[in-house]
PDB file of N, CA and C in Angstrom:
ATOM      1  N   UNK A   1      86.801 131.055 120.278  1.00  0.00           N
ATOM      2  CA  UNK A   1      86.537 129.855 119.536  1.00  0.00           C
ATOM      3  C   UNK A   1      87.732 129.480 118.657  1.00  0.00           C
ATOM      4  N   UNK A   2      88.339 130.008 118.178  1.00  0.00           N
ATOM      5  CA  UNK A   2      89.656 130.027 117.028  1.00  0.00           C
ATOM      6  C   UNK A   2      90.935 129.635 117.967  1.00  0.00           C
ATOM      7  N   UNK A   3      91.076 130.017 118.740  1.00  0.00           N
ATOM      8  CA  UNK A   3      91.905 129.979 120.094  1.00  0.00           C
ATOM      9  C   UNK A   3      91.328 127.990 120.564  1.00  0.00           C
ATOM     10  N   UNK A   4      90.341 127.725 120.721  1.00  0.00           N
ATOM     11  CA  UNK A   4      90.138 126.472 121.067  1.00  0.00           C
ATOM     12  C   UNK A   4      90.576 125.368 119.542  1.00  0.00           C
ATOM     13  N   UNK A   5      90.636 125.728 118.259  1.00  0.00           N
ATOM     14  CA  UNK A   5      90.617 125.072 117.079  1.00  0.00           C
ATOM     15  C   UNK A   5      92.136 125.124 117.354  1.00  0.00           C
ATOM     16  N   UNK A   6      92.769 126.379 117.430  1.00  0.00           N
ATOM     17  CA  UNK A   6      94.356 126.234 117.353  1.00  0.00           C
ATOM     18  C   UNK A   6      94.642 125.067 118.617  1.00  0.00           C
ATOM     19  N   UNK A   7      93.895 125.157 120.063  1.00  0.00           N
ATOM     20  CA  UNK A   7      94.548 124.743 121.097  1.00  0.00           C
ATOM     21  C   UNK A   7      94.542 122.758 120.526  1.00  0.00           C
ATOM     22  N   UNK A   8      92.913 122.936 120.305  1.00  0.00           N
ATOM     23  CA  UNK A   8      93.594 121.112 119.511  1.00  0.00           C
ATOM     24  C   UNK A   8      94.036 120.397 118.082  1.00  0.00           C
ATOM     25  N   UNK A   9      94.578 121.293 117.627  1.00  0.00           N
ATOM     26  CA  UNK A   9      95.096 121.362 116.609  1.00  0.00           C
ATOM     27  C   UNK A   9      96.750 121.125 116.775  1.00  0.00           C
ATOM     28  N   UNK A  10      97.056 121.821 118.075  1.00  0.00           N
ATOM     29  CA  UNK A  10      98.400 121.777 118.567  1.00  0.00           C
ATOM     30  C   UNK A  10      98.460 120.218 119.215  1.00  0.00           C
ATOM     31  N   UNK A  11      97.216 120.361 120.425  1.00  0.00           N
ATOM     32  CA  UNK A  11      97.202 118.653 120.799  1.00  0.00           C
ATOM     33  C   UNK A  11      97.547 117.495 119.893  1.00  0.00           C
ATOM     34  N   UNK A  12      96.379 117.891 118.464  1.00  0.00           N
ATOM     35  CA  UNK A  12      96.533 116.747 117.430  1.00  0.00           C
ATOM     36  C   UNK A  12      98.064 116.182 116.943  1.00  0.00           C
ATOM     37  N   UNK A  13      98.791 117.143 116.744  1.00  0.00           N
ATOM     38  CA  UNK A  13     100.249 117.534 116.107  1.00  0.00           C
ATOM     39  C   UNK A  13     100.896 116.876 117.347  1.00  0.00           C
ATOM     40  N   UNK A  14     100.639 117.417 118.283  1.00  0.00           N
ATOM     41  CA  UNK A  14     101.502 116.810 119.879  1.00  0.00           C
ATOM     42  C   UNK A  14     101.265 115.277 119.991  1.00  0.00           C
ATOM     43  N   UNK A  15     100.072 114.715 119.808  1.00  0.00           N
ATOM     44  CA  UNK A  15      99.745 113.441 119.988  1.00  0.00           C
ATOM     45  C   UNK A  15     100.378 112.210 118.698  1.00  0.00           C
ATOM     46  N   UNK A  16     100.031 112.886 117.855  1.00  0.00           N
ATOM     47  CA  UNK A  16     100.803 112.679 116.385  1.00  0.00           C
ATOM     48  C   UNK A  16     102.114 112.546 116.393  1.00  0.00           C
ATOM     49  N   UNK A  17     102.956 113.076 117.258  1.00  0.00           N
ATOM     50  CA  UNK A  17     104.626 113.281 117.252  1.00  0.00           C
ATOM     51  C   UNK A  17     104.898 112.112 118.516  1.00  0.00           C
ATOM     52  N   UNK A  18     103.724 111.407 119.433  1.00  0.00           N
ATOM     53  CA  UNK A  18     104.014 110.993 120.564  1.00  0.00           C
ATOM     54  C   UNK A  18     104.155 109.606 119.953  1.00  0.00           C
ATOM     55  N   UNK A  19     103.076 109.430 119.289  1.00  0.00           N
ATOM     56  CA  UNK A  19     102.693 108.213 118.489  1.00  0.00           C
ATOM     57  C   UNK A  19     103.463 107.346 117.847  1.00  0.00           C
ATOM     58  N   UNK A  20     103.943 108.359 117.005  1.00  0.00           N
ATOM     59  CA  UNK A  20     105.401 108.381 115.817  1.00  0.00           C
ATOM     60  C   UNK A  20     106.158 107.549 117.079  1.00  0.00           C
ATOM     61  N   UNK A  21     106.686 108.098 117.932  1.00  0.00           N
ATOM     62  CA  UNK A  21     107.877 107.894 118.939  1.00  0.00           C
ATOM     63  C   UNK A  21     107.446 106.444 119.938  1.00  0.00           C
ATOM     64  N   UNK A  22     106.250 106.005 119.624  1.00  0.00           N
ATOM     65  CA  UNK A  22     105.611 105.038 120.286  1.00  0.00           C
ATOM     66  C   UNK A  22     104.974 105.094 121.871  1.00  0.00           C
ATOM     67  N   UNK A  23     105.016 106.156 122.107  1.00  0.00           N
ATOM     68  CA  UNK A  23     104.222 106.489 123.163  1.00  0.00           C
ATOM     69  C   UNK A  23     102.582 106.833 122.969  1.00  0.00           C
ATOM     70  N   UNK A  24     102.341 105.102 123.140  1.00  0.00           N
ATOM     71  CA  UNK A  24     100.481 105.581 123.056  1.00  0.00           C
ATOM     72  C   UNK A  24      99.779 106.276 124.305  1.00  0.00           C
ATOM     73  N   UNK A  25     100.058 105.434 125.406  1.00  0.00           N
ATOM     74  CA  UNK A  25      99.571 106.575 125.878  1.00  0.00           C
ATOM     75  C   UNK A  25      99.453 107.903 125.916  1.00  0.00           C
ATOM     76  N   UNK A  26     100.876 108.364 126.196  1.00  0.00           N
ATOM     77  CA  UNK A  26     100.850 110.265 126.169  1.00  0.00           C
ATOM     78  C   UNK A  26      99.892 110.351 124.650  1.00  0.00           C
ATOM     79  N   UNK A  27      99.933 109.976 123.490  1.00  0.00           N
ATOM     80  CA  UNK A  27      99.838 110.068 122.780  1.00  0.00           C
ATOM     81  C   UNK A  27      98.044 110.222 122.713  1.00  0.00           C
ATOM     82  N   UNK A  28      97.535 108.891 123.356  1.00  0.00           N
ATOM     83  CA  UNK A  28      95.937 108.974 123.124  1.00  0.00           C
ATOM     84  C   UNK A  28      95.201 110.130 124.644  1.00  0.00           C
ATOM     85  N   UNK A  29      95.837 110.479 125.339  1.00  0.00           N
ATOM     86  CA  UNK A  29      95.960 112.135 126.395  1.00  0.00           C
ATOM     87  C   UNK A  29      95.817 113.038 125.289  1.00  0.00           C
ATOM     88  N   UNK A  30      96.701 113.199 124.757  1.00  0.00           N
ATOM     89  CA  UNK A  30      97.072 114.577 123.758  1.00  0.00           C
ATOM     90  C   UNK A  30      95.692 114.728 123.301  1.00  0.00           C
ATOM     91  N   UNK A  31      95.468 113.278 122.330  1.00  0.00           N
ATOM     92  CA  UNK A  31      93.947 113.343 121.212  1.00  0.00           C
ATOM     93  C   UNK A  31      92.774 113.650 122.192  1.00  0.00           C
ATOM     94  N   UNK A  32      92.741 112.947 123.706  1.00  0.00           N
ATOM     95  CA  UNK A  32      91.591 113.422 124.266  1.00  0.00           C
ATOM     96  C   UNK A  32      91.402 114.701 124.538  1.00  0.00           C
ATOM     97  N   UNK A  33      92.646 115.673 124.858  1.00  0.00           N
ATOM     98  CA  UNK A  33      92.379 117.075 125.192  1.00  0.00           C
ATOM     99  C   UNK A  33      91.920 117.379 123.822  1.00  0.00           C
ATOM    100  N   UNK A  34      93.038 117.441 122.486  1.00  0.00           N
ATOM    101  CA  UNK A  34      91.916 117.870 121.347  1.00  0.00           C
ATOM    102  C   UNK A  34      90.687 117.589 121.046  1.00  0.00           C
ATOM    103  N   UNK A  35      89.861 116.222 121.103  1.00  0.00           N
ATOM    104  CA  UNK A  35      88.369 116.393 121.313  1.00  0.00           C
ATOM    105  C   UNK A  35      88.246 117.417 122.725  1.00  0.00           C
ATOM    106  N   UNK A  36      88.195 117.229 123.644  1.00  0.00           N
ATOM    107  CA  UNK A  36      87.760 117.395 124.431  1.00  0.00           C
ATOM    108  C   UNK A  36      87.087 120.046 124.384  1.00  0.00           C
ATOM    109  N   UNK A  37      88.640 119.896 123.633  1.00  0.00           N
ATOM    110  CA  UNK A  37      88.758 121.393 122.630  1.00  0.00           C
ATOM    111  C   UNK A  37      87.596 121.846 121.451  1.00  0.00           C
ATOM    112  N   UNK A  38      87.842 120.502 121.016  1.00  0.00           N
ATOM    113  CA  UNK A  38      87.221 120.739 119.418  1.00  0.00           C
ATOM    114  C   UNK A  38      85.404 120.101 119.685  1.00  0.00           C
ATOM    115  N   UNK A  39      84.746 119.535 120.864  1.00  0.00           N
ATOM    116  CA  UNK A  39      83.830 119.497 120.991  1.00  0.00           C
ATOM    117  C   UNK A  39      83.125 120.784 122.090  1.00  0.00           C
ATOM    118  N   UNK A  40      84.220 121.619 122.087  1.00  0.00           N
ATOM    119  CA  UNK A  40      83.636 122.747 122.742  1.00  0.00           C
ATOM    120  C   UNK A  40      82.819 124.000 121.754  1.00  0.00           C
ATOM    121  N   UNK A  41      83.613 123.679 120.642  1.00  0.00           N
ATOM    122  CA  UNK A  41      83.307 124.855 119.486  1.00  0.00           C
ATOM    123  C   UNK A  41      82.144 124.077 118.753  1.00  0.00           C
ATOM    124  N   UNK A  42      81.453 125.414 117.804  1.00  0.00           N
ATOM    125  CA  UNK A  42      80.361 125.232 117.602  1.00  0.00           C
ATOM    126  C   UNK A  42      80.753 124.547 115.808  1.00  0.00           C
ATOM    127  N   UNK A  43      79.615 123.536 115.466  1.00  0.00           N
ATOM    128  CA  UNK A  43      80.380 122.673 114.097  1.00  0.00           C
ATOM    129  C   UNK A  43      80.330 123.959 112.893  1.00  0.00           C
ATOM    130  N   UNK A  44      81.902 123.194 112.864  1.00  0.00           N
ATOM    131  CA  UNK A  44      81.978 123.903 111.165  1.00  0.00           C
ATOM    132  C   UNK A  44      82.867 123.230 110.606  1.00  0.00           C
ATOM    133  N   UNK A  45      83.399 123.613 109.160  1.00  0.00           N
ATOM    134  CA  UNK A  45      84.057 122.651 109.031  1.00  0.00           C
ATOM    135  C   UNK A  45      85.530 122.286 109.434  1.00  0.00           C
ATOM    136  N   UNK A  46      86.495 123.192 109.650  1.00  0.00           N
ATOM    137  CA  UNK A  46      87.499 122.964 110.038  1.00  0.00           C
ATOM    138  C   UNK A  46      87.725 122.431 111.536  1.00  0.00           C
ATOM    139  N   UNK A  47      86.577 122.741 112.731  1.00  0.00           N
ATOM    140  CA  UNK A  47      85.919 121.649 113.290  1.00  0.00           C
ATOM    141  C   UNK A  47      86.242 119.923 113.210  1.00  0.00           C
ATOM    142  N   UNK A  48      85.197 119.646 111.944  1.00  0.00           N
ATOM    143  CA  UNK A  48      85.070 118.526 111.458  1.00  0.00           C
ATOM    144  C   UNK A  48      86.141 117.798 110.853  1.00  0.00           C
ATOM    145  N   UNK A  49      86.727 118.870 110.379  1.00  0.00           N
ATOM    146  CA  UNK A  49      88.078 118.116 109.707  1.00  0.00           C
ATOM    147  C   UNK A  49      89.011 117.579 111.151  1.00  0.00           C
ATOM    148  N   UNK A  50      89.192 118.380 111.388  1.00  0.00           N
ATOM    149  CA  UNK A  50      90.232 118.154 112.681  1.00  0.00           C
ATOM    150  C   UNK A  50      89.637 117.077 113.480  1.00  0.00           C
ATOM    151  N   UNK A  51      88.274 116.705 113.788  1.00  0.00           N
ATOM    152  CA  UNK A  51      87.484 115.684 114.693  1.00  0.00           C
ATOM    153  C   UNK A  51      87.734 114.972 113.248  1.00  0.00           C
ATOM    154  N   UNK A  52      87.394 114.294 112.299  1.00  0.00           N
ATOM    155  CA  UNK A  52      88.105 113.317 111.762  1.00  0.00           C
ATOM    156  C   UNK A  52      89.133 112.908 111.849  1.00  0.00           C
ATOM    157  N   UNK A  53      90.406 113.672 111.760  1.00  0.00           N
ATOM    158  CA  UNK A  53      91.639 113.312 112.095  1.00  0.00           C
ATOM    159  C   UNK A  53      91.956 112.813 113.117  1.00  0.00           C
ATOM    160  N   UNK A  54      91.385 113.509 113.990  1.00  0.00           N
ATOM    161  CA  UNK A  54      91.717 113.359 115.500  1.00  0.00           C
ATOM    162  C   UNK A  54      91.609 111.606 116.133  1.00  0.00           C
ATOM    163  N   UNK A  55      90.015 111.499 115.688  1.00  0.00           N
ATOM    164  CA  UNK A  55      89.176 110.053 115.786  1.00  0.00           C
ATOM    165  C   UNK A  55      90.274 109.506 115.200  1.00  0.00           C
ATOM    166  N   UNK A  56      90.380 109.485 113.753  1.00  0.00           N
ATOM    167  CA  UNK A  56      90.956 108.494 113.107  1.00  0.00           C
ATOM    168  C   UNK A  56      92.683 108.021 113.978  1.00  0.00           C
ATOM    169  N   UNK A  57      93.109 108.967 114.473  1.00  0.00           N
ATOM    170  CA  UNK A  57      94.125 108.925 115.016  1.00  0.00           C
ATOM    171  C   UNK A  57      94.104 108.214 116.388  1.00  0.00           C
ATOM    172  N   UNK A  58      93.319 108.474 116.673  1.00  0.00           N
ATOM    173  CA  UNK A  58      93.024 107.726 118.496  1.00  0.00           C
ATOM    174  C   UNK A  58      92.506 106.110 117.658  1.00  0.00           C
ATOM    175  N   UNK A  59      92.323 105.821 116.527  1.00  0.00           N
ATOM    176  CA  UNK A  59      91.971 104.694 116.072  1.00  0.00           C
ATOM    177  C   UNK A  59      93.052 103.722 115.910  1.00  0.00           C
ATOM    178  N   UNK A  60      94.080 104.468 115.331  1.00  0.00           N
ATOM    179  CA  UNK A  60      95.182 103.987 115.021  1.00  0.00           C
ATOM    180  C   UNK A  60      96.137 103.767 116.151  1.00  0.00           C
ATOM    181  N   UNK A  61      96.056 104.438 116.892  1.00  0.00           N
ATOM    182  CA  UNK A  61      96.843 104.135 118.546  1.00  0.00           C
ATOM    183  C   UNK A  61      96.076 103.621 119.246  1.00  0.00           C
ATOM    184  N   UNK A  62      94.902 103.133 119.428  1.00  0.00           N
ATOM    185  CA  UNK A  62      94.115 102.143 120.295  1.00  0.00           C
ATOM    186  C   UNK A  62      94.069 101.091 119.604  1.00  0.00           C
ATOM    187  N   UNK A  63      93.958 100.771 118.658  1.00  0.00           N
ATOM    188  CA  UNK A  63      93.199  99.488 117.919  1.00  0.00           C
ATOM    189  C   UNK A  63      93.439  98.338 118.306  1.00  0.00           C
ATOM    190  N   UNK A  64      95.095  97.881 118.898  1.00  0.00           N
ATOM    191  CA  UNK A  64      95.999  97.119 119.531  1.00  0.00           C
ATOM    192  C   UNK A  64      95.391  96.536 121.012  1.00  0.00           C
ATOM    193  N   UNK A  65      95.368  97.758 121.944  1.00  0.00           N
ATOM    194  CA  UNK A  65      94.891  97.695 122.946  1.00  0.00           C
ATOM    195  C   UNK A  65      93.434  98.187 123.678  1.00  0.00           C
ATOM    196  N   UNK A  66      92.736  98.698 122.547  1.00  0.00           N
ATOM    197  CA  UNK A  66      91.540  98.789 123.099  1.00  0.00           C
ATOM    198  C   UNK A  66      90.322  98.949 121.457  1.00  0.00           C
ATOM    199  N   UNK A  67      90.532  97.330 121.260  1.00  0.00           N
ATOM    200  CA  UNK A  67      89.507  97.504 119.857  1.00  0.00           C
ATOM    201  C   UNK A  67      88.120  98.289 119.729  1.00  0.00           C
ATOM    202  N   UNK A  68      87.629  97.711 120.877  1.00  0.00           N
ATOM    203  CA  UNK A  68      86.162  98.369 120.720  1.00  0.00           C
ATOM    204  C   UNK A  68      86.405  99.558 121.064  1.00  0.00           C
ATOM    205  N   UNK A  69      86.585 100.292 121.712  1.00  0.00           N
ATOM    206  CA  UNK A  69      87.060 101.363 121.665  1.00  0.00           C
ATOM    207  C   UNK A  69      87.810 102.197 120.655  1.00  0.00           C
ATOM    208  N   UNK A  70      88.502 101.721 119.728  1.00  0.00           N
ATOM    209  CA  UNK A  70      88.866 101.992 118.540  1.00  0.00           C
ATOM    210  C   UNK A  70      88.238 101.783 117.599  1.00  0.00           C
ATOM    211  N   UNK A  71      87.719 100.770 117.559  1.00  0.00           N
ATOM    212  CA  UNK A  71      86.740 100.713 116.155  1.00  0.00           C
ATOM    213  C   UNK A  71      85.243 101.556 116.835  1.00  0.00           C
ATOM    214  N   UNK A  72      85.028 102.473 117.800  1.00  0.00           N
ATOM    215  CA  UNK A  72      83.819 103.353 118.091  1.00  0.00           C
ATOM    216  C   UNK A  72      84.390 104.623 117.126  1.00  0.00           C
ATOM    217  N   UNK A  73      85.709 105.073 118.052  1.00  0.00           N
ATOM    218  CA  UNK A  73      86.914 106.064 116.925  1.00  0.00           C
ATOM    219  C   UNK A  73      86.518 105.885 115.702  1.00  0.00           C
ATOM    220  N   UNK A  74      87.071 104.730 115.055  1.00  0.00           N
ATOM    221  CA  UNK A  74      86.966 105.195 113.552  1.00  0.00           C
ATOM    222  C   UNK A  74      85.277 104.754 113.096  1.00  0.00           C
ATOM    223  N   UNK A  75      84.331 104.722 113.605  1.00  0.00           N
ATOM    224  CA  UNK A  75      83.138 105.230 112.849  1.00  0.00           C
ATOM    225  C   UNK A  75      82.744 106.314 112.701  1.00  0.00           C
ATOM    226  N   UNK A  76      83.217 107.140 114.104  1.00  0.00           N
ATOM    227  CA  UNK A  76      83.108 108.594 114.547  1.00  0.00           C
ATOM    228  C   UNK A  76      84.166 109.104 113.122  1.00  0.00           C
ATOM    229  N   UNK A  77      85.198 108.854 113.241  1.00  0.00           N
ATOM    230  CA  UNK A  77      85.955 109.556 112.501  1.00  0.00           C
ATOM    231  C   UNK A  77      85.585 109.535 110.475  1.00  0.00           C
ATOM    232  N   UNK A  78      85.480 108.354 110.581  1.00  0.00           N
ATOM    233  CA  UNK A  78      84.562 107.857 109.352  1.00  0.00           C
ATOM    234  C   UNK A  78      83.217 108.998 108.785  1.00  0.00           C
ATOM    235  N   UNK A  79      82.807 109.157 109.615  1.00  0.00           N
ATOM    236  CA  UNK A  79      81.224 109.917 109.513  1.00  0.00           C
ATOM    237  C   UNK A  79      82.105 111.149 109.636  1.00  0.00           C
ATOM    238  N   UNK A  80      82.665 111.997 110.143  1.00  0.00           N
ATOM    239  CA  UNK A  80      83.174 113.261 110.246  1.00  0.00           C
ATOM    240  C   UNK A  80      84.129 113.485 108.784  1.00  0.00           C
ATOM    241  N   UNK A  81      84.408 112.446 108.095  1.00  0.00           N
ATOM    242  CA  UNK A  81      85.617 112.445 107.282  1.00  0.00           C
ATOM    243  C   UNK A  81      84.562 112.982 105.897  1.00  0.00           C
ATOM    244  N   UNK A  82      83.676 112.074 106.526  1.00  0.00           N
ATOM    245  CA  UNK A  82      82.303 111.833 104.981  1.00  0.00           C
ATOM    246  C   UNK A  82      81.773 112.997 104.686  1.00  0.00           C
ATOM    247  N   UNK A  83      81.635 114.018 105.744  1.00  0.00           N
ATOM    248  CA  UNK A  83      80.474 114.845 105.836  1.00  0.00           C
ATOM    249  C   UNK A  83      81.622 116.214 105.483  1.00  0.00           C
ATOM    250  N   UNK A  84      82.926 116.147 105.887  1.00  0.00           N
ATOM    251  CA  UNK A  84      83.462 117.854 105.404  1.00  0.00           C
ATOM    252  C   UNK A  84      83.928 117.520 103.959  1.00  0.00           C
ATOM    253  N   UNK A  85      84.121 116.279 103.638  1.00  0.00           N
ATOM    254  CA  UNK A  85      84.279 115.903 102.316  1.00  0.00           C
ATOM    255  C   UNK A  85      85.666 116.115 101.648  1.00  0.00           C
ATOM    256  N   UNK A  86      87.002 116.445 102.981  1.00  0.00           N
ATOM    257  CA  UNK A  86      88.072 116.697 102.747  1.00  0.00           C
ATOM    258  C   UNK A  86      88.851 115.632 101.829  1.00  0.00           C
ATOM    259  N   UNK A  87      89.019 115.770 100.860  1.00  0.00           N
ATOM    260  CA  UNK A  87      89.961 114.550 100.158  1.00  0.00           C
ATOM    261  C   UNK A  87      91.002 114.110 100.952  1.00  0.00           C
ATOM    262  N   UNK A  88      92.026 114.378 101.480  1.00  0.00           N
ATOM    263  CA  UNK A  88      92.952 113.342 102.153  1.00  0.00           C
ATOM    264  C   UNK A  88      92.436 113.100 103.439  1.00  0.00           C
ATOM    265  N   UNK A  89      91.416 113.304 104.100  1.00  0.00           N
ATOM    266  CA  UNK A  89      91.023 113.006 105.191  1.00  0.00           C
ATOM    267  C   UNK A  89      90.139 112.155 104.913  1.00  0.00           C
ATOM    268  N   UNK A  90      89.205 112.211 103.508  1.00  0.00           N
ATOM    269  CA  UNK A  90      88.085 111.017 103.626  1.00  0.00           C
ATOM    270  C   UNK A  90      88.885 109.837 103.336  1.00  0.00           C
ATOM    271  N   UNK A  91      90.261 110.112 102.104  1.00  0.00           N
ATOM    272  CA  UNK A  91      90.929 108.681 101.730  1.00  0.00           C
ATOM    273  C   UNK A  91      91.335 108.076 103.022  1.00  0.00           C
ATOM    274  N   UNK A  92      91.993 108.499 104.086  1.00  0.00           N
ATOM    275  CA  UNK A  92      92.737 107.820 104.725  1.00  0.00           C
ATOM    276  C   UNK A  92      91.235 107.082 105.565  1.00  0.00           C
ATOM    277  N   UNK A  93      90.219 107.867 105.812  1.00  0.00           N
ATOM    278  CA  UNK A  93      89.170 107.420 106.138  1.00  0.00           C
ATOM    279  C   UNK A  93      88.185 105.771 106.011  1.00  0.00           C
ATOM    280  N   UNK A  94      88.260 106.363 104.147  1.00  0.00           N
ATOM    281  CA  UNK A  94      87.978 104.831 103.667  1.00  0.00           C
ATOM    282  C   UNK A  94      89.633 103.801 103.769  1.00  0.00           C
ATOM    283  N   UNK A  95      90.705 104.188 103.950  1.00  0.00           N
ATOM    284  CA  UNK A  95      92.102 103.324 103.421  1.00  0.00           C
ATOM    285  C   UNK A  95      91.729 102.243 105.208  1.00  0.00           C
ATOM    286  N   UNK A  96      90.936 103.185 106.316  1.00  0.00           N
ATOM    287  CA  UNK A  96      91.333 102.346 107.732  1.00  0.00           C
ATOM    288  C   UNK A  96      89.933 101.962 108.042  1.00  0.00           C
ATOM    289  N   UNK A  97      88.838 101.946 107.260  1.00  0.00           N
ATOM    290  CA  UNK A  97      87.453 101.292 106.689  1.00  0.00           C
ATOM    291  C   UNK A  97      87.897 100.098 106.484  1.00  0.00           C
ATOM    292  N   UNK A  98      88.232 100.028 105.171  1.00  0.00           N
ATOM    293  CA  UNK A  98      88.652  99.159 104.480  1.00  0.00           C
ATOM    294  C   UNK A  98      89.562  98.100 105.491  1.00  0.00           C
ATOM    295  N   UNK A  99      90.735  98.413 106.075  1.00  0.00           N
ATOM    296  CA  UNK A  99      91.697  97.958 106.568  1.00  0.00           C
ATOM    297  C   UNK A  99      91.110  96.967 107.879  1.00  0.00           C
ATOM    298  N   UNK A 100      90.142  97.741 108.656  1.00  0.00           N
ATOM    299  CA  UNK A 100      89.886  97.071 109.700  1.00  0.00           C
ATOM    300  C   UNK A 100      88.601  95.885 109.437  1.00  0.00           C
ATOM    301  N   UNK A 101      87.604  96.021 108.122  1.00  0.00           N
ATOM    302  CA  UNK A 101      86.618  95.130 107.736  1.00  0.00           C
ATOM    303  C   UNK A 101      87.666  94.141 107.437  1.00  0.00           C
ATOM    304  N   UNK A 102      88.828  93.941 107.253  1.00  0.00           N
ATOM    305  CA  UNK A 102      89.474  93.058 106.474  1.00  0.00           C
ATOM    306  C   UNK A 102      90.394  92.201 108.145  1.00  0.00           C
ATOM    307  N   UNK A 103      90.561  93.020 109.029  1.00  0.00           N
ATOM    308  CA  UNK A 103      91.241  92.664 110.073  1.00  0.00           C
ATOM    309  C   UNK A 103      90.316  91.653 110.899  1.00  0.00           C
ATOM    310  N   UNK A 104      90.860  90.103 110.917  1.00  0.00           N
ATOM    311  CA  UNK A 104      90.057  89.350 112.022  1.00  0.00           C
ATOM    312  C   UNK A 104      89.911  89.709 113.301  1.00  0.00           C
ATOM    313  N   UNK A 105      88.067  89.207 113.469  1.00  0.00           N
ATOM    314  CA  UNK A 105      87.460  89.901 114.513  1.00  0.00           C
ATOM    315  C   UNK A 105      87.176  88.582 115.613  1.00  0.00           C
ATOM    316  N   UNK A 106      86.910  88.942 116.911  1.00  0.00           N
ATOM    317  CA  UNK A 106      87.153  88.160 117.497  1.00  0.00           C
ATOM    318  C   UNK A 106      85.916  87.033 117.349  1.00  0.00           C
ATOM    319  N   UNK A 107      85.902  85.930 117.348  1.00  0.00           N
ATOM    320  CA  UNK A 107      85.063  84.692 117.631  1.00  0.00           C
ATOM    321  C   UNK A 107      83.166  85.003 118.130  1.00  0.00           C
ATOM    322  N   UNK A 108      82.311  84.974 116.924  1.00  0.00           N
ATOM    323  CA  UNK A 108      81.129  85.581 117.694  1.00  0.00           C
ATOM    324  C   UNK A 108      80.172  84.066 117.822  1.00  0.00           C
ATOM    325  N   UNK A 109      79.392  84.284 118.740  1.00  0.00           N
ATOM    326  CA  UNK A 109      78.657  83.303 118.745  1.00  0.00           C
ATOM    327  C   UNK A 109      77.001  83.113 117.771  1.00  0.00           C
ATOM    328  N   UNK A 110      76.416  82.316 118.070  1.00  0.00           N
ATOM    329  CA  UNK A 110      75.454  82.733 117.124  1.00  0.00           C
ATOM    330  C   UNK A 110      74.371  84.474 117.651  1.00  0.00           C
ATOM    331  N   UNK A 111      74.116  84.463 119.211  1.00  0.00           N
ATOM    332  CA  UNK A 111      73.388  86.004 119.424  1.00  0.00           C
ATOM    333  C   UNK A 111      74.594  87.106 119.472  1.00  0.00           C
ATOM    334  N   UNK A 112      75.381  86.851 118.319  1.00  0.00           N
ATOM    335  CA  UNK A 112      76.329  88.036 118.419  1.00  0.00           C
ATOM    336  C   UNK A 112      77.355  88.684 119.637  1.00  0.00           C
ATOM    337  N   UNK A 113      77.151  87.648 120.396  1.00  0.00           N
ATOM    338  CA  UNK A 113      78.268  88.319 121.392  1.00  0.00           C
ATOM    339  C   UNK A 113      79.908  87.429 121.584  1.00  0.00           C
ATOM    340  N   UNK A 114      80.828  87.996 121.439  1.00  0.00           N
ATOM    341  CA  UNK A 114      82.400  87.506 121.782  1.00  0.00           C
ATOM    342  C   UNK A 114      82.318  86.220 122.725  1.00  0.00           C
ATOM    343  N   UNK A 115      82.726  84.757 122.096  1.00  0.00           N
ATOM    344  CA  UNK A 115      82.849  83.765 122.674  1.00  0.00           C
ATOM    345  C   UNK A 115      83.677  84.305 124.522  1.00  0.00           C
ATOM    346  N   UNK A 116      83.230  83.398 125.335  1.00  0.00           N
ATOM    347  CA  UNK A 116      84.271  83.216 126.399  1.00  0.00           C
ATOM    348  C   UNK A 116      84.481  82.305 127.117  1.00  0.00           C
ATOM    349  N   UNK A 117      85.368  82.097 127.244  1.00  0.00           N
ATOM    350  CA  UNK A 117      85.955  80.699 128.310  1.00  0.00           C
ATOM    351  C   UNK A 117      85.418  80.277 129.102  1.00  0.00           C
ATOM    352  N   UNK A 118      85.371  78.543 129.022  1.00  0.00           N
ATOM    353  CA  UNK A 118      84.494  78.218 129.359  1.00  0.00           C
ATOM    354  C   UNK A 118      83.989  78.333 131.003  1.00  0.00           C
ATOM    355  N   UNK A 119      83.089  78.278 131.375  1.00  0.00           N
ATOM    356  CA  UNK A 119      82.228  78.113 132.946  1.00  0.00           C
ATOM    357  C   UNK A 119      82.927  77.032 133.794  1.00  0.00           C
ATOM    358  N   UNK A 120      82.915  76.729 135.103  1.00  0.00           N
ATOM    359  CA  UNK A 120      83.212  75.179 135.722  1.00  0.00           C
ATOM    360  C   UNK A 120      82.069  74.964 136.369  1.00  0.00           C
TER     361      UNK A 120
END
């Protein structure tokens, strides 16, 4: 189990360094093997911390190209941030809360679903 926390812990750091360099893809690979690690082990908190980060990070490299999909990330990551109660993990938590309620969303209609072009 400790062996799976280190293995995406290394991913996180790997995906994190890809990111930096602007490679989202390799970058959102990396974060999926670390969930894919860190939802193998049983919850605790260093667990949780790391699945906050992780989310929040696949949030920040999707958001561009795959919103809904990114804004699923940072609720996940949001709720994981809340619950280990890590101080720099919940701030950055609420800092990309905050950031994305404030970011225009696309055009809704009145039953809530994303306008689309029109029919012929």
């Amino acid at each position: 189990m400790r062996e799976l926390l280190y293995n995406a812990a290394r991913h996180y750091k790997r995906g994190r360094s890809l990111l930096e360099r602007g490679d989202v893809r390799a970058a959102l690979a990396a974060f999926e093997e670390a969930l894919r690690d860190l939802h193998a082990v049983k919850p605790q908190r260093m667990r949780d911390v790391l699945l906050a980060q992780v989310y929040l990070s696949r949030y920040q490299a999707a958001r561009e190209v795959d919103a809904r999909g990114a804004r699923a990330d940072l609720q996940l990551g949001y709720s994981y941030a809340r619950t280990t109660r890590e101080p720099s993990v919940r701030q950055l938590a609420e800092t990309l809360w905050r950031a994305e309620r404030e970011r225009p969303q696309p055009h809704q209609q009145a039953g809530g679903r994303p306008r689309r072009g029109r029919s012929s």
